[in-house]
PDB file of N, CA and C in Angstrom:
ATOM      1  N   UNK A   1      29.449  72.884  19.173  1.00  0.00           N
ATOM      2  CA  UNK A   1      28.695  71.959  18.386  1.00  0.00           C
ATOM      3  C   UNK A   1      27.213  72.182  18.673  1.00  0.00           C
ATOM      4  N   UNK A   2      26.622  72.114  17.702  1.00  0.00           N
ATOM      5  CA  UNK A   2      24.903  72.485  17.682  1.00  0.00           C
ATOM      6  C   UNK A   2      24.623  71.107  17.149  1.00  0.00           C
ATOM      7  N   UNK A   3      23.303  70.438  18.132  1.00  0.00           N
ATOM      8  CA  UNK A   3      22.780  69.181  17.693  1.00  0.00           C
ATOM      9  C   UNK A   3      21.098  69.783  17.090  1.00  0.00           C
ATOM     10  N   UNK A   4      20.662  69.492  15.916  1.00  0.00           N
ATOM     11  CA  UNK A   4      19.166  69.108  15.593  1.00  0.00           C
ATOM     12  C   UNK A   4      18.512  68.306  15.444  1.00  0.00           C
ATOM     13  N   UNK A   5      17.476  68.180  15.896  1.00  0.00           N
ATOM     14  CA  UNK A   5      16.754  66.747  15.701  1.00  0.00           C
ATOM     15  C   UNK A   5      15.495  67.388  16.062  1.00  0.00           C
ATOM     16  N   UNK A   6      14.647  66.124  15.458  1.00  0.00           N
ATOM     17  CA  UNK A   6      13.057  66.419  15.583  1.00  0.00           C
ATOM     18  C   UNK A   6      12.412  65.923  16.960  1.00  0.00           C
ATOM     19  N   UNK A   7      11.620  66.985  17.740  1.00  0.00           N
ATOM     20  CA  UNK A   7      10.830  66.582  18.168  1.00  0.00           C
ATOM     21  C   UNK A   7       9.745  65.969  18.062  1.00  0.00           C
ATOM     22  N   UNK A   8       9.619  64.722  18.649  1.00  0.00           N
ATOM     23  CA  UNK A   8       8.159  64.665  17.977  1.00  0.00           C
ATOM     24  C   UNK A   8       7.046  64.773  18.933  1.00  0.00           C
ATOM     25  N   UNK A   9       7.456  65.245  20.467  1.00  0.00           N
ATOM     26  CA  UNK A   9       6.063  65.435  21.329  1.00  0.00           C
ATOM     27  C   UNK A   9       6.281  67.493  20.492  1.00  0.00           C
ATOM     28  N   UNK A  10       6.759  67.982  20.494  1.00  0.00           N
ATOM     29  CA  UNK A  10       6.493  69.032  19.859  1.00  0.00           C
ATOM     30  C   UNK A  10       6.341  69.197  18.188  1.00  0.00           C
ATOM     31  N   UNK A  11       6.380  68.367  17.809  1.00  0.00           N
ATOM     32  CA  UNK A  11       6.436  68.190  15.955  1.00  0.00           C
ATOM     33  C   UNK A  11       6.982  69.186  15.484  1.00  0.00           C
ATOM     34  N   UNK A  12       8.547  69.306  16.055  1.00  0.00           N
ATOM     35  CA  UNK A  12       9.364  70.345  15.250  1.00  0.00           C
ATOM     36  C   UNK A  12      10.356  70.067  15.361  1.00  0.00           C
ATOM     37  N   UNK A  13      11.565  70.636  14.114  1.00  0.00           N
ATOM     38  CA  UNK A  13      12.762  70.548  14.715  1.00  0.00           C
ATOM     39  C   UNK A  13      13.538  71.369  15.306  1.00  0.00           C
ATOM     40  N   UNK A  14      14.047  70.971  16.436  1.00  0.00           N
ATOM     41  CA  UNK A  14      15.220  72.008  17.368  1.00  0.00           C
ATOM     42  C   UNK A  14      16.325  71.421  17.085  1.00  0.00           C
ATOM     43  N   UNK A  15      16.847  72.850  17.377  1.00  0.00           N
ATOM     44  CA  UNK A  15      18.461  72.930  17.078  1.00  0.00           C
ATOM     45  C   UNK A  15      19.224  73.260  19.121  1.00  0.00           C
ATOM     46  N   UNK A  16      20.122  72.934  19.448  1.00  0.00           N
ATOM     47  CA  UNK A  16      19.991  72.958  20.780  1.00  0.00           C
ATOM     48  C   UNK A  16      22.009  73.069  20.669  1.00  0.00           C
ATOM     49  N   UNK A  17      22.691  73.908  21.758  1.00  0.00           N
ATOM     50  CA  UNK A  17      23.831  74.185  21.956  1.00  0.00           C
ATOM     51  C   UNK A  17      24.413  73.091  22.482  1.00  0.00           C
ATOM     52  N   UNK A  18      25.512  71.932  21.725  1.00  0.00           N
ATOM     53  CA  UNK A  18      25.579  71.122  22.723  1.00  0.00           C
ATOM     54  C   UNK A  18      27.400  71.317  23.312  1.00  0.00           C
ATOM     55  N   UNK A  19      27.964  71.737  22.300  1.00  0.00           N
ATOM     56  CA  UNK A  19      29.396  72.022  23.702  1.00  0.00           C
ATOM     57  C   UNK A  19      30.105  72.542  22.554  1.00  0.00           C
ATOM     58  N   UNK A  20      32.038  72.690  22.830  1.00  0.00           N
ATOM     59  CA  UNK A  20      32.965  73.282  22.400  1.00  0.00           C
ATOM     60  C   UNK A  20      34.304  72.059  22.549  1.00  0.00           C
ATOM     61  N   UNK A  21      34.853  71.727  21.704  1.00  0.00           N
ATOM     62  CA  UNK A  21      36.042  70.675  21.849  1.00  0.00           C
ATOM     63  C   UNK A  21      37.285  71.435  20.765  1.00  0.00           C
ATOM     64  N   UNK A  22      38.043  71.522  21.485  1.00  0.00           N
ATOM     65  CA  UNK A  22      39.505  71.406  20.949  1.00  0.00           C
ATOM     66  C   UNK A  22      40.136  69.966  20.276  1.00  0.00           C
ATOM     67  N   UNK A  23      39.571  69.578  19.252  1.00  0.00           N
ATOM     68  CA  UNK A  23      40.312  68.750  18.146  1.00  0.00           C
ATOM     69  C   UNK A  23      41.542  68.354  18.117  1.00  0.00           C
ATOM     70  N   UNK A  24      42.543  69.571  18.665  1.00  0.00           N
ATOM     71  CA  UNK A  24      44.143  68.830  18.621  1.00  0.00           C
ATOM     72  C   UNK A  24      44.235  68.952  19.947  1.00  0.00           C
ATOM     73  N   UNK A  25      43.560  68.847  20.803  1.00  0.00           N
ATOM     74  CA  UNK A  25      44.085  68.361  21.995  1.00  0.00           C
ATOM     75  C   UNK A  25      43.775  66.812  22.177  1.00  0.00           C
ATOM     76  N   UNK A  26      42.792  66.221  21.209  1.00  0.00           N
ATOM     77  CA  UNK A  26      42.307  65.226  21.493  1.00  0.00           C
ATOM     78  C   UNK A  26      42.730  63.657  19.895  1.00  0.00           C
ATOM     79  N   UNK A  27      43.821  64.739  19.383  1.00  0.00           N
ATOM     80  CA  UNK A  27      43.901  64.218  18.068  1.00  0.00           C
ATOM     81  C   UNK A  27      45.096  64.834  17.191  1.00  0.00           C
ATOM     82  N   UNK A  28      46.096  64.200  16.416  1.00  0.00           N
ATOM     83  CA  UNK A  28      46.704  65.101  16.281  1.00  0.00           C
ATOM     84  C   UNK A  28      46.640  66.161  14.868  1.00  0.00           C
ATOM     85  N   UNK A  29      45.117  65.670  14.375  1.00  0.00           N
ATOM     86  CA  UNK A  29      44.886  66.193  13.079  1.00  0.00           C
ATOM     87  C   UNK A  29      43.407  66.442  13.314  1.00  0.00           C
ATOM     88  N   UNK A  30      42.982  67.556  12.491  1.00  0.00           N
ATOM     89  CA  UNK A  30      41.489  68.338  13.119  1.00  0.00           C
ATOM     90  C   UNK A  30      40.766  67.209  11.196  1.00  0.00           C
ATOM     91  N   UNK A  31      41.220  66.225  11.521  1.00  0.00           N
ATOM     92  CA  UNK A  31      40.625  65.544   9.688  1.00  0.00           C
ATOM     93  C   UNK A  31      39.249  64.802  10.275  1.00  0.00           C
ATOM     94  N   UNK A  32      38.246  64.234   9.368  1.00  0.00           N
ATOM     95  CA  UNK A  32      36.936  64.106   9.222  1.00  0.00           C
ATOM     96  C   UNK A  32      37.032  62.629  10.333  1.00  0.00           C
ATOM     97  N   UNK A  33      38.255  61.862  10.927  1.00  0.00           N
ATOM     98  CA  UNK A  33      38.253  60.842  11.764  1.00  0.00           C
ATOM     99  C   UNK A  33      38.246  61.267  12.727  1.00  0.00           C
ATOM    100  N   UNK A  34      38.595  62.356  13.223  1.00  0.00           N
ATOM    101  CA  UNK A  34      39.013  63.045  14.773  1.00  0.00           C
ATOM    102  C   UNK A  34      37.530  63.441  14.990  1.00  0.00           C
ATOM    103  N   UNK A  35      37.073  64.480  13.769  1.00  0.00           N
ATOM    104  CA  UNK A  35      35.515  64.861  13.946  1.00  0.00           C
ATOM    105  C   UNK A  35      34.556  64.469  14.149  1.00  0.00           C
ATOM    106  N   UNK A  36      34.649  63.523  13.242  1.00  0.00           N
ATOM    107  CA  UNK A  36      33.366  62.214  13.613  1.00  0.00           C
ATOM    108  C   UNK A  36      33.547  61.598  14.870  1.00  0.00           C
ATOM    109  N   UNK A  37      34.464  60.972  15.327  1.00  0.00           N
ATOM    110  CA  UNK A  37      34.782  60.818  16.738  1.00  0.00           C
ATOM    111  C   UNK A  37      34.801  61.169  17.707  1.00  0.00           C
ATOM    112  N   UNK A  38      35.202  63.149  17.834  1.00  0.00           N
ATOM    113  CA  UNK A  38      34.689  63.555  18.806  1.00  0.00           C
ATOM    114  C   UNK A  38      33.084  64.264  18.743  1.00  0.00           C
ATOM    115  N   UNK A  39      32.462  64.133  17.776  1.00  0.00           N
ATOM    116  CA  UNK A  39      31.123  64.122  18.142  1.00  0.00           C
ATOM    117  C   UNK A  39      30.357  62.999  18.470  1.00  0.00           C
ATOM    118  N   UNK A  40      30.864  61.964  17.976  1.00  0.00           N
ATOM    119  CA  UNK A  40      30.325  60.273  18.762  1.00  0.00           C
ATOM    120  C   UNK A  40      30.510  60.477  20.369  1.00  0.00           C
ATOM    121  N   UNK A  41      31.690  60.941  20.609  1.00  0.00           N
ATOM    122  CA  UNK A  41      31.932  60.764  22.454  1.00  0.00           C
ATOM    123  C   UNK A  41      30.935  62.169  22.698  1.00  0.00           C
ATOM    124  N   UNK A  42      30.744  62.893  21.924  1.00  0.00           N
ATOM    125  CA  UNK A  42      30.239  63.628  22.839  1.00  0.00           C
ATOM    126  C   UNK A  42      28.798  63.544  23.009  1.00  0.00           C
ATOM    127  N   UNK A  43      28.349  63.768  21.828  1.00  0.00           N
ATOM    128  CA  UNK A  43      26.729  62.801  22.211  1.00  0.00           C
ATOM    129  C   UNK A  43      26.547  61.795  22.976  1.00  0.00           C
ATOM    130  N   UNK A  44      27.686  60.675  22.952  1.00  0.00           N
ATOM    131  CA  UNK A  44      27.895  59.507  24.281  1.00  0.00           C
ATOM    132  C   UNK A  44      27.721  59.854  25.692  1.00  0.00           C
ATOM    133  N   UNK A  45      28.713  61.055  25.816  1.00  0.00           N
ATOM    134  CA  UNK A  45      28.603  61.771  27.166  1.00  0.00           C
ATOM    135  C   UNK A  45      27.631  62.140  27.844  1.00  0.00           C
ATOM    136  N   UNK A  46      27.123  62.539  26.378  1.00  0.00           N
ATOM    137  CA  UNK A  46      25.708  63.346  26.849  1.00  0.00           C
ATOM    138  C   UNK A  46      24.218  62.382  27.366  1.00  0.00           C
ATOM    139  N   UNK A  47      24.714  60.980  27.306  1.00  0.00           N
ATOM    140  CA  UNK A  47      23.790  60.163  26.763  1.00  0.00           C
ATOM    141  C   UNK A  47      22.377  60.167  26.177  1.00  0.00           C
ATOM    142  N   UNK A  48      22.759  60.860  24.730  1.00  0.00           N
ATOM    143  CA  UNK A  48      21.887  60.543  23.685  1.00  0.00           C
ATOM    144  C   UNK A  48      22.641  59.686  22.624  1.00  0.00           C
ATOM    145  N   UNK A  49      21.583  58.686  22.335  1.00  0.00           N
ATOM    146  CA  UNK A  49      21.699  57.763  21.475  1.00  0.00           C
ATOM    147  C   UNK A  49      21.948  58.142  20.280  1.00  0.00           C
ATOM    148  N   UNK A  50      23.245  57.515  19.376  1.00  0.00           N
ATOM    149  CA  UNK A  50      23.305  57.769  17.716  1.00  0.00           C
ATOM    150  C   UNK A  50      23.094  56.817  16.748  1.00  0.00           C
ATOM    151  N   UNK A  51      21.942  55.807  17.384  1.00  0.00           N
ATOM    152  CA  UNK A  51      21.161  54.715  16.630  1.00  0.00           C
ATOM    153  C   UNK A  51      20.593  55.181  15.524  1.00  0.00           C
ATOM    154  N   UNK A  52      19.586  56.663  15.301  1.00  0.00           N
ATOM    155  CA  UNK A  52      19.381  57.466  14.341  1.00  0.00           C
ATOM    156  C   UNK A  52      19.901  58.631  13.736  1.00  0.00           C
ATOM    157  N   UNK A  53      21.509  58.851  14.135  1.00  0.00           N
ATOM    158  CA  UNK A  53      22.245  59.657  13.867  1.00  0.00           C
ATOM    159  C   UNK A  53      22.154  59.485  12.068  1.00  0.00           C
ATOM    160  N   UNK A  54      21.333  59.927  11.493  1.00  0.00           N
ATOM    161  CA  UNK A  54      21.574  60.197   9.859  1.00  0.00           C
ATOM    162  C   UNK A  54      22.751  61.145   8.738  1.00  0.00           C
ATOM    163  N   UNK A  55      23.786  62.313   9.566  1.00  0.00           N
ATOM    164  CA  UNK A  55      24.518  62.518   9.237  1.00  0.00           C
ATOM    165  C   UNK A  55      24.908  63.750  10.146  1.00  0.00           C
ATOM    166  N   UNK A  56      26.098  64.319   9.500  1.00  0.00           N
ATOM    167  CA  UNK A  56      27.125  65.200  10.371  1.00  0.00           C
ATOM    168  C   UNK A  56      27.091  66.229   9.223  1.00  0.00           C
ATOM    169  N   UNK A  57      27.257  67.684   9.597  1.00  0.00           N
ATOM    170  CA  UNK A  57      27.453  68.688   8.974  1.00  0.00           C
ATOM    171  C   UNK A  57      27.881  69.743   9.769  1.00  0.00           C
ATOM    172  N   UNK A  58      29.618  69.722   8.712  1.00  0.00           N
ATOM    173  CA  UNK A  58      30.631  70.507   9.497  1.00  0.00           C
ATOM    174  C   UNK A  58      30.683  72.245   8.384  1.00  0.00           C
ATOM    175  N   UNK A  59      30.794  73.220   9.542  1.00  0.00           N
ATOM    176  CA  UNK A  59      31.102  74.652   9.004  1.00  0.00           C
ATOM    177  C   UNK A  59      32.453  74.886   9.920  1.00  0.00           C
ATOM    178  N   UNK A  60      33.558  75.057   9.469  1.00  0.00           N
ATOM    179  CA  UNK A  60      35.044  75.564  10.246  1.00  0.00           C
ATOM    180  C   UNK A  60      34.871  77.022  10.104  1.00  0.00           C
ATOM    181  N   UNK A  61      35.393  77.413  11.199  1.00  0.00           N
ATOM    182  CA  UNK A  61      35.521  79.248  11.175  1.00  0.00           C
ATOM    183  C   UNK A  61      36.607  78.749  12.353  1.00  0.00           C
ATOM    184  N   UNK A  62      37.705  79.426  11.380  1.00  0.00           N
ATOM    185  CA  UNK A  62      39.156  79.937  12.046  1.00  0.00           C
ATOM    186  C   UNK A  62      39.013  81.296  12.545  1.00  0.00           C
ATOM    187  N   UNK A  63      39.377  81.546  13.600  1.00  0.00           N
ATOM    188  CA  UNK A  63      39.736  82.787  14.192  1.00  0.00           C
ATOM    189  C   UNK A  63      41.230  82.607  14.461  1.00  0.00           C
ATOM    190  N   UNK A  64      42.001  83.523  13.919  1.00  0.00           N
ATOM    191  CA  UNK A  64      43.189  84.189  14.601  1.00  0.00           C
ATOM    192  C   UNK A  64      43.316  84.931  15.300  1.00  0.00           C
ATOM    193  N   UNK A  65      44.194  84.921  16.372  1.00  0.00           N
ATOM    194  CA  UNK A  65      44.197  86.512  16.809  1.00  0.00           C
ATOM    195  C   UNK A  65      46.051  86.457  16.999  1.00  0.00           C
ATOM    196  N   UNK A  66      46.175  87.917  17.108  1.00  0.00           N
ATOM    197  CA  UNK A  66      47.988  88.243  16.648  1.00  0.00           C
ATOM    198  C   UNK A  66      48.270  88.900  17.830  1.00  0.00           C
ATOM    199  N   UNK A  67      48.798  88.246  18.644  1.00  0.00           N
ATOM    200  CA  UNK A  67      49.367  88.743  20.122  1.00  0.00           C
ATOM    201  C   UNK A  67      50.423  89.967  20.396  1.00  0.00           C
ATOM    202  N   UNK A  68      50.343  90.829  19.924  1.00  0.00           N
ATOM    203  CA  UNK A  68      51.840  91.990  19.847  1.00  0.00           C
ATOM    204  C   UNK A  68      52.338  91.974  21.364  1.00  0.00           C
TER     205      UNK A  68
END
């Protein structure tokens, strides 16, 4: 998950690496309730505030890989 937001002692916006979650370990469906949720706990974790959280924007990339 990548968080952006504006700085404003630098007057820009950064984009910053904030972690990796497995969805069905934590849910039993990867649907837009599990998502939104586990990015609420995780910004929680992180403790940054989502008082100005203005929206979420999801890109999925499946990787397979085929074990022979």
């Amino acid at each position: 998950m990548f968080v952006q937001f504006c700085n404003k002692k630098a007057r820009a916006t950064e984009t910053k690496f904030q972690g990796v979650r497995n969805l069905l370990e934590l849910s039993d469906s990867a649907n837009a309730a599990a998502i939104t949720k586990s990015v609420l706990d995780e910004l929680s974790e992180c403790g940054l505030s989502v008082d100005k959280l203005v929206g979420l924007w999801f890109i999925f990339i499946f990787i397979f890989t085929r074990f022979t």
